[in-house]
PDB file of N, CA and C in Angstrom:
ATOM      1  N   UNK A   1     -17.343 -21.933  21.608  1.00  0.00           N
ATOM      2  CA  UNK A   1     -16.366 -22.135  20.564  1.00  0.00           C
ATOM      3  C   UNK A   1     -15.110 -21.357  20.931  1.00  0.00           C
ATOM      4  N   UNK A   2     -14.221 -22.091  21.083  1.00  0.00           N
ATOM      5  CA  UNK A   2     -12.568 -21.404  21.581  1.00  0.00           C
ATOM      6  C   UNK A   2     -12.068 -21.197  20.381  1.00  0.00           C
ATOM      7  N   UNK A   3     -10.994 -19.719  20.236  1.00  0.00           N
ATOM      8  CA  UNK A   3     -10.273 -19.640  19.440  1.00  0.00           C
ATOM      9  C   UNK A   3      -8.928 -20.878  19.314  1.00  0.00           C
ATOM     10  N   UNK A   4      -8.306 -20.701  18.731  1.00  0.00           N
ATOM     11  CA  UNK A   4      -6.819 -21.622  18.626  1.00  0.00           C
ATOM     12  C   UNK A   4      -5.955 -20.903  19.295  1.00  0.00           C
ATOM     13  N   UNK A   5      -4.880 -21.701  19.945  1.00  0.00           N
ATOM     14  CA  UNK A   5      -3.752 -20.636  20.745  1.00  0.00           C
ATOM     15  C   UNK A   5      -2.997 -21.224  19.603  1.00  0.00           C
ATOM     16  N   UNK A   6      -2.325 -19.800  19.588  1.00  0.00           N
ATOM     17  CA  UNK A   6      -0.771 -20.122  18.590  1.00  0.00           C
ATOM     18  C   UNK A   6      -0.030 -20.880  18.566  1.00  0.00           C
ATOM     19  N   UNK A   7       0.148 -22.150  19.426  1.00  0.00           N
ATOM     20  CA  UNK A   7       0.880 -23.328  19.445  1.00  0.00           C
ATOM     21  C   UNK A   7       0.121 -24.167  18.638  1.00  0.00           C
ATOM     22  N   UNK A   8      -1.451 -24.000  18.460  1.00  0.00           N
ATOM     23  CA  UNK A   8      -2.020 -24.694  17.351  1.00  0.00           C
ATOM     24  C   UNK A   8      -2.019 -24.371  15.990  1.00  0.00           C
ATOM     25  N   UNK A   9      -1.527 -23.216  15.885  1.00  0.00           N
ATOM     26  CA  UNK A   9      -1.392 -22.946  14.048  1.00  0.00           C
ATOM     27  C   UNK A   9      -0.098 -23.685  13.905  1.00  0.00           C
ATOM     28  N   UNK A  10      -0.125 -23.942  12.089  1.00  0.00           N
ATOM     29  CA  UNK A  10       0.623 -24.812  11.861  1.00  0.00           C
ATOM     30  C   UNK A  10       2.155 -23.776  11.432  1.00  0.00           C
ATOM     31  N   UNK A  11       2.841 -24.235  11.076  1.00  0.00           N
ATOM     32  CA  UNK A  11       4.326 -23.568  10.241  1.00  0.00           C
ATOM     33  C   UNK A  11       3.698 -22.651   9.198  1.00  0.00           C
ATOM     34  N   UNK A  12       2.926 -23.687   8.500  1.00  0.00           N
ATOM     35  CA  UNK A  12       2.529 -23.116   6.868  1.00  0.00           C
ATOM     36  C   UNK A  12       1.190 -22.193   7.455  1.00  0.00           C
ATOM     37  N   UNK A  13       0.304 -22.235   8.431  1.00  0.00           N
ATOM     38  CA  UNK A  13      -0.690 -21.258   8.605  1.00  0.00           C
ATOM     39  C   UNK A  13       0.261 -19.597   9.154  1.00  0.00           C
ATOM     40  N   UNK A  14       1.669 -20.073   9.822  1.00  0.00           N
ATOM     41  CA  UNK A  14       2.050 -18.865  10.296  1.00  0.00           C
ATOM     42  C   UNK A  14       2.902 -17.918   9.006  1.00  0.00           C
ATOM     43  N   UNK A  15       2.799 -18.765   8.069  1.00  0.00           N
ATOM     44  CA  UNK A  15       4.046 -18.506   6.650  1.00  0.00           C
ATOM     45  C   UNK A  15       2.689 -17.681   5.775  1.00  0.00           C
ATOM     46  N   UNK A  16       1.157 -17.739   6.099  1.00  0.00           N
ATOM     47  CA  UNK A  16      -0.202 -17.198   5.587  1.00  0.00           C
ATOM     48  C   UNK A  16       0.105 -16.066   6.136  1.00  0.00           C
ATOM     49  N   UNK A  17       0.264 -15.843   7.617  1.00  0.00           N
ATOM     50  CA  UNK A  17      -0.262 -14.531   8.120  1.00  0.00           C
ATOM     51  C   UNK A  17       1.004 -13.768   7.997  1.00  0.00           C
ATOM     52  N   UNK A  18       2.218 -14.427   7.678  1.00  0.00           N
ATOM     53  CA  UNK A  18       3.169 -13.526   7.510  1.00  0.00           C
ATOM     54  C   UNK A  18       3.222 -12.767   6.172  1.00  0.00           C
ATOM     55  N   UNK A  19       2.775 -13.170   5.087  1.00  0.00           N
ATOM     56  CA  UNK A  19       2.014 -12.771   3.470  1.00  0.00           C
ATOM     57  C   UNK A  19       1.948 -11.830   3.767  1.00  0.00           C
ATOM     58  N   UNK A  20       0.373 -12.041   4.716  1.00  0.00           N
ATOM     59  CA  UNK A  20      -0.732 -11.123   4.292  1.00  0.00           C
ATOM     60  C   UNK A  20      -0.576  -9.914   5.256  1.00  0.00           C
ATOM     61  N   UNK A  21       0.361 -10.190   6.341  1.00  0.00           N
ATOM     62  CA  UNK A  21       0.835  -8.942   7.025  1.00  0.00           C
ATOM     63  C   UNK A  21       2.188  -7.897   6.077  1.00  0.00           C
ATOM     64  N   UNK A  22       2.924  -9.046   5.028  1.00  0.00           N
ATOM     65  CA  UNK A  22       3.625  -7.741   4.160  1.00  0.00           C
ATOM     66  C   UNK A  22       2.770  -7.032   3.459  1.00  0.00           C
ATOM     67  N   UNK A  23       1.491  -7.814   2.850  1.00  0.00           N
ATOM     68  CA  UNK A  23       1.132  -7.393   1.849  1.00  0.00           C
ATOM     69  C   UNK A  23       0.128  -5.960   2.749  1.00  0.00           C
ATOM     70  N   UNK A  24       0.013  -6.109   3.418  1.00  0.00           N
ATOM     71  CA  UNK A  24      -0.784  -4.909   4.589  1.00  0.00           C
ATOM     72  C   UNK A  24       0.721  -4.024   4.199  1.00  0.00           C
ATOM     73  N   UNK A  25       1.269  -4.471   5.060  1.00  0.00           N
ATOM     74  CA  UNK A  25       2.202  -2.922   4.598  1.00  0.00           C
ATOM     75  C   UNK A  25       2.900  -2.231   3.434  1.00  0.00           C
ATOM     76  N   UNK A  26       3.182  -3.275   2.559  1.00  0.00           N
ATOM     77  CA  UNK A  26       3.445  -2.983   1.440  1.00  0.00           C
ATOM     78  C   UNK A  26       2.156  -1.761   0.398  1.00  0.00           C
ATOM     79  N   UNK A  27       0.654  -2.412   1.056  1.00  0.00           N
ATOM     80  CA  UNK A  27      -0.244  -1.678   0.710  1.00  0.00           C
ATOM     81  C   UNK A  27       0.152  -0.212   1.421  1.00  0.00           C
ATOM     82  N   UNK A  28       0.137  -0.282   2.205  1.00  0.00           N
ATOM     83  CA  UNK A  28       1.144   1.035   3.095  1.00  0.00           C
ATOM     84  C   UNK A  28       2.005   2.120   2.433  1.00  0.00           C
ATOM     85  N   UNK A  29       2.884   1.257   1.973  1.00  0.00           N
ATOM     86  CA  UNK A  29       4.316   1.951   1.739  1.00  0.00           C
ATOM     87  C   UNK A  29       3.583   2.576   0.059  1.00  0.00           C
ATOM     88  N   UNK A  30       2.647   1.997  -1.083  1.00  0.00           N
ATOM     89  CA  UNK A  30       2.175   2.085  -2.043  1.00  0.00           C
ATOM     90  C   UNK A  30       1.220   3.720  -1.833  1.00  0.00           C
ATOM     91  N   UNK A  31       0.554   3.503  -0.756  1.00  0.00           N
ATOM     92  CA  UNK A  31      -0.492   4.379  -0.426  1.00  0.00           C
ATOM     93  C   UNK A  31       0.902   6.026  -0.152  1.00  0.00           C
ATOM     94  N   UNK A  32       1.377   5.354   0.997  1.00  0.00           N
ATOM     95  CA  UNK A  32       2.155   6.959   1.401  1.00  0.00           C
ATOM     96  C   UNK A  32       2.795   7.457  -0.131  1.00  0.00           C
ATOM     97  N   UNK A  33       3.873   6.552  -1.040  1.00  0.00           N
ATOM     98  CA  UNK A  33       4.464   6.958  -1.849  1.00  0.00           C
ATOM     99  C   UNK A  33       3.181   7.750  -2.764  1.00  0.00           C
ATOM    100  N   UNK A  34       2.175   7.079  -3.340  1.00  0.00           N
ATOM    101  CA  UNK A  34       1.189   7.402  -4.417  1.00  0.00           C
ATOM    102  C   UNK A  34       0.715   9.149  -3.859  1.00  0.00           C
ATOM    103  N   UNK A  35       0.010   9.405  -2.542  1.00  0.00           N
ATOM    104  CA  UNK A  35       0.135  10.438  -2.198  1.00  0.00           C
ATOM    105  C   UNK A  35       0.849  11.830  -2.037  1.00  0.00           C
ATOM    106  N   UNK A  36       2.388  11.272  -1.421  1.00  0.00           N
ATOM    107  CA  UNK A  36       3.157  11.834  -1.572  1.00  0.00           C
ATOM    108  C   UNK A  36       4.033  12.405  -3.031  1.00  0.00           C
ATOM    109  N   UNK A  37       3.753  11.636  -4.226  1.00  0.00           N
ATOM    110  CA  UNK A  37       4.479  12.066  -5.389  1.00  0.00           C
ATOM    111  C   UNK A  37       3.137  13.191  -5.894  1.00  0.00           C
ATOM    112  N   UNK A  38       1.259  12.534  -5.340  1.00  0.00           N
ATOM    113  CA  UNK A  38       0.821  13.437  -5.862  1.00  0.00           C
ATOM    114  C   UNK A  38       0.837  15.329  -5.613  1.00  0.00           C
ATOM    115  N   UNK A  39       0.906  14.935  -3.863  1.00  0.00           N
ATOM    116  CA  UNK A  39       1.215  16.271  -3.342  1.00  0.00           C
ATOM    117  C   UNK A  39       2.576  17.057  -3.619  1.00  0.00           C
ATOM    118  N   UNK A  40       3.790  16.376  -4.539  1.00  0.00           N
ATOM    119  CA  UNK A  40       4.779  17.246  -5.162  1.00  0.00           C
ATOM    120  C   UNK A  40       4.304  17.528  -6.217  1.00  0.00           C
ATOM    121  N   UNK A  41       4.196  16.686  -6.663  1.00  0.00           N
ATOM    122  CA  UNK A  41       3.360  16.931  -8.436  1.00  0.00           C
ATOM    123  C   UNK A  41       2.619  18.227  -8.673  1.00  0.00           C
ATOM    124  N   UNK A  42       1.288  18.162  -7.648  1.00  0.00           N
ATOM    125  CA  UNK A  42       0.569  19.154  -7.404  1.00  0.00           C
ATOM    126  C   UNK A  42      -0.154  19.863  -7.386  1.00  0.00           C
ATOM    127  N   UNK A  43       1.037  20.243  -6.046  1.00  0.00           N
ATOM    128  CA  UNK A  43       1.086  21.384  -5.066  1.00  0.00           C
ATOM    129  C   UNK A  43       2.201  21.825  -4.913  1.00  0.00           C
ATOM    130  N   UNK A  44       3.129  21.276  -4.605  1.00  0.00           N
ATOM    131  CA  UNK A  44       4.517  21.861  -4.289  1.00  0.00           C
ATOM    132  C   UNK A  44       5.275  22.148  -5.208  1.00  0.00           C
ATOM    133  N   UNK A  45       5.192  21.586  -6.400  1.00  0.00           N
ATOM    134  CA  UNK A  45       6.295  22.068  -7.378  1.00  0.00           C
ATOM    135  C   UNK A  45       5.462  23.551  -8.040  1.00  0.00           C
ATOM    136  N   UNK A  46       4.076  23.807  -8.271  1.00  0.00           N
ATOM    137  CA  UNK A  46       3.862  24.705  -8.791  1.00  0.00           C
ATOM    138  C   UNK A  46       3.424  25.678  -7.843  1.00  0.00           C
ATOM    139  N   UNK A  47       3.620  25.767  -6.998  1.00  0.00           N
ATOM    140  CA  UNK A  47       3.739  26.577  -5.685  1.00  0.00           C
ATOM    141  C   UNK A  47       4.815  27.262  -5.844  1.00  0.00           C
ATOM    142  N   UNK A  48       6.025  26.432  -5.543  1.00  0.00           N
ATOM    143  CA  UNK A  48       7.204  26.901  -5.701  1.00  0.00           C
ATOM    144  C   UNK A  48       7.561  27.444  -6.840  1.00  0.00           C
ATOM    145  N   UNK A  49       7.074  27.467  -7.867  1.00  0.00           N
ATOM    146  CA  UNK A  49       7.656  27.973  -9.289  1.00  0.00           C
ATOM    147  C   UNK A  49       7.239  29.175  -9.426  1.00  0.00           C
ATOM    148  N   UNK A  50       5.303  29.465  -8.729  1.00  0.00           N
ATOM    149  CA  UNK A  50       4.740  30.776  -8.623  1.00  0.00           C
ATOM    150  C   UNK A  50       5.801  31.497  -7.916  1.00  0.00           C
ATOM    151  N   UNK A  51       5.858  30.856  -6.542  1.00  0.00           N
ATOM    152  CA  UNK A  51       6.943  32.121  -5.736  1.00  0.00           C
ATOM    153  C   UNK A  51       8.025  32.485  -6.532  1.00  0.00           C
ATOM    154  N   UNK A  52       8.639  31.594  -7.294  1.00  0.00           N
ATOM    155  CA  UNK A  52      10.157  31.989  -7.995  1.00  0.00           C
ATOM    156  C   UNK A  52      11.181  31.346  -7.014  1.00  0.00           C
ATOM    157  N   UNK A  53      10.604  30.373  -6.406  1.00  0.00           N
ATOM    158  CA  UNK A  53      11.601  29.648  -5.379  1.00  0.00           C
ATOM    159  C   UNK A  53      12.420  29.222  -6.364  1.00  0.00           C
ATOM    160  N   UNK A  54      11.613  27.997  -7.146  1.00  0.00           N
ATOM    161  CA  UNK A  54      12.580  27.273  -7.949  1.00  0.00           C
ATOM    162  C   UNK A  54      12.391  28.027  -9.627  1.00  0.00           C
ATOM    163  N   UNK A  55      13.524  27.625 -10.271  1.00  0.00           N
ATOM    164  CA  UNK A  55      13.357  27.446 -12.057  1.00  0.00           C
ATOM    165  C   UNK A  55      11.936  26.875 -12.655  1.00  0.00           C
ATOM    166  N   UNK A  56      11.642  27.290 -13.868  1.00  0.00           N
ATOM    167  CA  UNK A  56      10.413  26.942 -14.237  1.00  0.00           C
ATOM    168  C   UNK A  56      11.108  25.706 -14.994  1.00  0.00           C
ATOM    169  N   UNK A  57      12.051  25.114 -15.191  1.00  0.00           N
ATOM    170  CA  UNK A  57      12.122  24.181 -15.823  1.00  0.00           C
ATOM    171  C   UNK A  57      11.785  23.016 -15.127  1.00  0.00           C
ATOM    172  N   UNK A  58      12.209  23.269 -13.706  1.00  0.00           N
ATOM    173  CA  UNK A  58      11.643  21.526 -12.613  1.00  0.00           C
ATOM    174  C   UNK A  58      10.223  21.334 -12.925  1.00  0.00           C
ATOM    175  N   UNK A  59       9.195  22.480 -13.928  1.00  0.00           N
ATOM    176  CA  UNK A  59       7.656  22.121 -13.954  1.00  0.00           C
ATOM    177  C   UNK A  59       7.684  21.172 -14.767  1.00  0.00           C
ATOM    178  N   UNK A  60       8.932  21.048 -15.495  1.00  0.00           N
ATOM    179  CA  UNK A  60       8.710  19.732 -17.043  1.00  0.00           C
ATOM    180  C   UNK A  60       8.463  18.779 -16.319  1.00  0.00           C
ATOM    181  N   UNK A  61       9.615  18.490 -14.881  1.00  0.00           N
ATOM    182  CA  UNK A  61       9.146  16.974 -14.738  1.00  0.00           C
ATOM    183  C   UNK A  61       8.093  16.438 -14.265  1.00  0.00           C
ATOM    184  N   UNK A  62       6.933  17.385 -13.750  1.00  0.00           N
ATOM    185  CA  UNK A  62       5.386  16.941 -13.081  1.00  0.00           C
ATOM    186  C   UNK A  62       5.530  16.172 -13.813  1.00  0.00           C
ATOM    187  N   UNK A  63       5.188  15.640 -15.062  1.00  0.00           N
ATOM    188  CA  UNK A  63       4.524  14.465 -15.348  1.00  0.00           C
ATOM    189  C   UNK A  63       4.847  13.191 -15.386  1.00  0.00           C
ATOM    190  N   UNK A  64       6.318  13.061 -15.096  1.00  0.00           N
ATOM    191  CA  UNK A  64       6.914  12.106 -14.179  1.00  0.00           C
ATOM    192  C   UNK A  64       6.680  11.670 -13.131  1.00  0.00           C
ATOM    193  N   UNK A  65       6.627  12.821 -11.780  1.00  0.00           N
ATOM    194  CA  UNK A  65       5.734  12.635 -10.311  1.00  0.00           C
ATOM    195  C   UNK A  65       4.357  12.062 -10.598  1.00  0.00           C
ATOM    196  N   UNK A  66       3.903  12.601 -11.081  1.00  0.00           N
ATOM    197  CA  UNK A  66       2.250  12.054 -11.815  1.00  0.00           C
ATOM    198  C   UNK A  66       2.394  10.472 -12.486  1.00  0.00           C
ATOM    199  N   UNK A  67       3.402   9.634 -13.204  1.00  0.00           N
ATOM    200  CA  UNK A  67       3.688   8.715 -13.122  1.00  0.00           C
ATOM    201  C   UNK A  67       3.963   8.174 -12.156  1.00  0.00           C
ATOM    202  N   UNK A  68       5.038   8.768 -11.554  1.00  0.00           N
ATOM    203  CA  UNK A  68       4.937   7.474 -10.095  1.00  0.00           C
ATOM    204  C   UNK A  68       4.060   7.588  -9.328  1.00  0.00           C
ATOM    205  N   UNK A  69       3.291   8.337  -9.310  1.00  0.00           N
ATOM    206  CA  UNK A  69       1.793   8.220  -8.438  1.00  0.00           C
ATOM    207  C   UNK A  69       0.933   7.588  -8.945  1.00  0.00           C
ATOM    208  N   UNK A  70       1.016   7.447 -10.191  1.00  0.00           N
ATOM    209  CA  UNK A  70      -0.024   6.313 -10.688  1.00  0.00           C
ATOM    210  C   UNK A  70       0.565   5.157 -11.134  1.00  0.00           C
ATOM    211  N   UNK A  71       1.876   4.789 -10.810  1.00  0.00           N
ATOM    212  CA  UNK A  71       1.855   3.130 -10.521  1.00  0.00           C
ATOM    213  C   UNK A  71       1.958   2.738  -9.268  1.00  0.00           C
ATOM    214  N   UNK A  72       2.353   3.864  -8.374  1.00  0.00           N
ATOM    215  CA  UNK A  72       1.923   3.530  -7.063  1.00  0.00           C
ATOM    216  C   UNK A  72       0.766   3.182  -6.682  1.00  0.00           C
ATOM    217  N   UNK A  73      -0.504   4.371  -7.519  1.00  0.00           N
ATOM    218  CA  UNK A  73      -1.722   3.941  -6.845  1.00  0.00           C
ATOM    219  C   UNK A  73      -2.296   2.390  -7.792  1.00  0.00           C
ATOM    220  N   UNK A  74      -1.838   2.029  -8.545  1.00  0.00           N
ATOM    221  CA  UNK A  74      -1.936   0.676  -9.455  1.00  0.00           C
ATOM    222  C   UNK A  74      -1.315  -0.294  -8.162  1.00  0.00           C
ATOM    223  N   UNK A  75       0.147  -0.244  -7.817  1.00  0.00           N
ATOM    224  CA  UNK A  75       0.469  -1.097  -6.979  1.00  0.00           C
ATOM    225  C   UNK A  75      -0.328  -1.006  -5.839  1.00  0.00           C
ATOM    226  N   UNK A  76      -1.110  -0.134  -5.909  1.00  0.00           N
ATOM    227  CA  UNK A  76      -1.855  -0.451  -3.979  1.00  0.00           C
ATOM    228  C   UNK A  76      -2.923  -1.017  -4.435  1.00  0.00           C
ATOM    229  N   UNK A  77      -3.743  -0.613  -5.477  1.00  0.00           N
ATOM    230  CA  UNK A  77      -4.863  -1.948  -6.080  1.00  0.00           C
ATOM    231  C   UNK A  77      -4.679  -3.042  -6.428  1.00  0.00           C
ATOM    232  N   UNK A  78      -3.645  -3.146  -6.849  1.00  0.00           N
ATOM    233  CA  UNK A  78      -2.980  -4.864  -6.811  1.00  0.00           C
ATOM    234  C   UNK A  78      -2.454  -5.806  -5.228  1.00  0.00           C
ATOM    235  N   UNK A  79      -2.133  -4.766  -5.250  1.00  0.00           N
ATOM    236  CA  UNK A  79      -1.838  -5.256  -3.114  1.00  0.00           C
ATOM    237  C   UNK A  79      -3.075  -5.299  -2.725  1.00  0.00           C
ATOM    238  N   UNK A  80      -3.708  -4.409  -2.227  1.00  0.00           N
ATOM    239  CA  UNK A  80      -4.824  -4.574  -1.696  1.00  0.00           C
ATOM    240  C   UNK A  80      -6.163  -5.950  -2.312  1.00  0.00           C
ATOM    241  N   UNK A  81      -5.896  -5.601  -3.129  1.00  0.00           N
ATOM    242  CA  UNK A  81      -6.710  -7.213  -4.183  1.00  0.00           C
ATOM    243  C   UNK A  81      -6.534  -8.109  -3.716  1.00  0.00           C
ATOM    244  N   UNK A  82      -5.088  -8.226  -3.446  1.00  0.00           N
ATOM    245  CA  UNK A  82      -4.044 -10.169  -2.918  1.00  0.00           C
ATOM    246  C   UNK A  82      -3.777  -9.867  -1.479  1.00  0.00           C
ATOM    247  N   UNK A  83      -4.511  -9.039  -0.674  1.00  0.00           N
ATOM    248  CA  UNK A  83      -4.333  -9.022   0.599  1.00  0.00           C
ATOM    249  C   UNK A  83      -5.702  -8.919   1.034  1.00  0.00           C
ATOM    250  N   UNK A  84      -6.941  -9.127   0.383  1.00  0.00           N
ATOM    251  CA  UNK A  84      -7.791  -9.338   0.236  1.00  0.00           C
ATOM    252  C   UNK A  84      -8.192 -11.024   0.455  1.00  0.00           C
ATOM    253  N   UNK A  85      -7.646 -11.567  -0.599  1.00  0.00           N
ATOM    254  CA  UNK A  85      -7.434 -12.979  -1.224  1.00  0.00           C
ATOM    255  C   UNK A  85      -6.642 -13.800  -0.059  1.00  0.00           C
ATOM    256  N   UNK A  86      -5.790 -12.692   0.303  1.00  0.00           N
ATOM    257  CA  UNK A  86      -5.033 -13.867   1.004  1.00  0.00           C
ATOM    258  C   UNK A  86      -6.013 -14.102   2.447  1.00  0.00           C
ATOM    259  N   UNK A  87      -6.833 -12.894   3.050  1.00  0.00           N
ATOM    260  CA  UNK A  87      -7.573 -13.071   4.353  1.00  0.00           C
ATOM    261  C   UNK A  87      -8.157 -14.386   4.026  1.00  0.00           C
ATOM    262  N   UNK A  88      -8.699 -14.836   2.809  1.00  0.00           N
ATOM    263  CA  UNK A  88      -9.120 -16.151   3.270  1.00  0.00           C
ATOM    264  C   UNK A  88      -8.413 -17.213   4.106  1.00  0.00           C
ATOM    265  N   UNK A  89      -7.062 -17.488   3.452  1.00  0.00           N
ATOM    266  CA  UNK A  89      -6.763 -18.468   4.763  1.00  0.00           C
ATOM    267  C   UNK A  89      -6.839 -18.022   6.145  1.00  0.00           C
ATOM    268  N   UNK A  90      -7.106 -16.784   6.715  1.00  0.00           N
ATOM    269  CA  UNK A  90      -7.712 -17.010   8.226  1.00  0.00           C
ATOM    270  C   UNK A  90      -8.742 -17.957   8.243  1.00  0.00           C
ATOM    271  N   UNK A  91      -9.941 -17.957   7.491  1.00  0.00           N
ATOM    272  CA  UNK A  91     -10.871 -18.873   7.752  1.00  0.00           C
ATOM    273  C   UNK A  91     -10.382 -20.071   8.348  1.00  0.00           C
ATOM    274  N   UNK A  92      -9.194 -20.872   7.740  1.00  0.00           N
ATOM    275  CA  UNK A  92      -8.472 -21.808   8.841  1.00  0.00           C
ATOM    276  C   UNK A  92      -8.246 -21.914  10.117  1.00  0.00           C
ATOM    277  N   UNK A  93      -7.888 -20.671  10.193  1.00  0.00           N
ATOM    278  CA  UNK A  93      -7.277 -20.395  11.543  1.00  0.00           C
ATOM    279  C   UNK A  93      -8.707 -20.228  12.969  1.00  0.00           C
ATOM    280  N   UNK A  94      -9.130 -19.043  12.570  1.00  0.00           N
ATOM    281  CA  UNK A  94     -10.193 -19.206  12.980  1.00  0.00           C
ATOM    282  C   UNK A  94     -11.678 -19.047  12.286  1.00  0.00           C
ATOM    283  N   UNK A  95     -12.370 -19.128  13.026  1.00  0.00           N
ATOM    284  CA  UNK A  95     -13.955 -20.313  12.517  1.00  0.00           C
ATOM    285  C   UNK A  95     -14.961 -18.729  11.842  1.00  0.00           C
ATOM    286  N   UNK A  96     -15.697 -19.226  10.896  1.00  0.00           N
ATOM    287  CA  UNK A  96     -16.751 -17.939  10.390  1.00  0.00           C
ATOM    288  C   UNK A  96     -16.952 -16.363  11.155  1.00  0.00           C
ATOM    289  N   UNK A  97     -17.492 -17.205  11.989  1.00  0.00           N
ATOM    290  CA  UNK A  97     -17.863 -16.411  13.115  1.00  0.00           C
ATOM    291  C   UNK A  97     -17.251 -14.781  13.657  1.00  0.00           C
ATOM    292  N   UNK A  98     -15.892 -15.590  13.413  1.00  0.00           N
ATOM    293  CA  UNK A  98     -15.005 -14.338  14.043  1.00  0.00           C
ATOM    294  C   UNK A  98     -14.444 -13.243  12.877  1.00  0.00           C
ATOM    295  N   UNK A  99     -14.636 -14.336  11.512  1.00  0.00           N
ATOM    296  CA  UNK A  99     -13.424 -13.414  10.261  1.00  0.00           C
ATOM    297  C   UNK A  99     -14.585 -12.616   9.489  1.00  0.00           C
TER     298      UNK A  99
END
């Protein structure tokens, strides 16, 4: 059983893998941000407030950082879900076996 060479996928099979390759990184960009607002949230902002680096007033906004970390980590379960969904159309492309 031969795979397909890429001159055999169609327009609309290459317009599939182009999806499901944003939706891969977009899951990406969801994951670094969700992490990253949690590790200011914290660690770093109340780190810094112990030392006396910063004002104790920047502690009000944790729970803002803590919001965008949790629609970030919402947007990476929603990405990841429909980048899930979308691997099915490989089955087109290529056969059981391989996906």
């Amino acid at each position: 059983m031969e795979l397909p060479l890429p001159e055999q996928i169609t327009p609309e099979q290459w317009s599939h893998v182009t999806n499901t390759l944003i939706l891969l990184w977009a899951f990406v960009g969801f994951m670094i941000l969700g992490a990253g607002s949690m590790l200011v949230a914290h660690i770093v902002v109340p780190s810094l407030i112990d030392n006396r680096d910063i004002p104790e007033k920047y502690g009000k906004g944790r729970p803002f950082v803590y919001a965008i970390a949790a629609v970030a980590f919402a947007g990476a379960i929603f990405v990841f879900v429909s980048f899930v969904l979308h691997l099915e159309e490989f089955r087109e492309i290529y056969p059981d076996t391989w996906v």
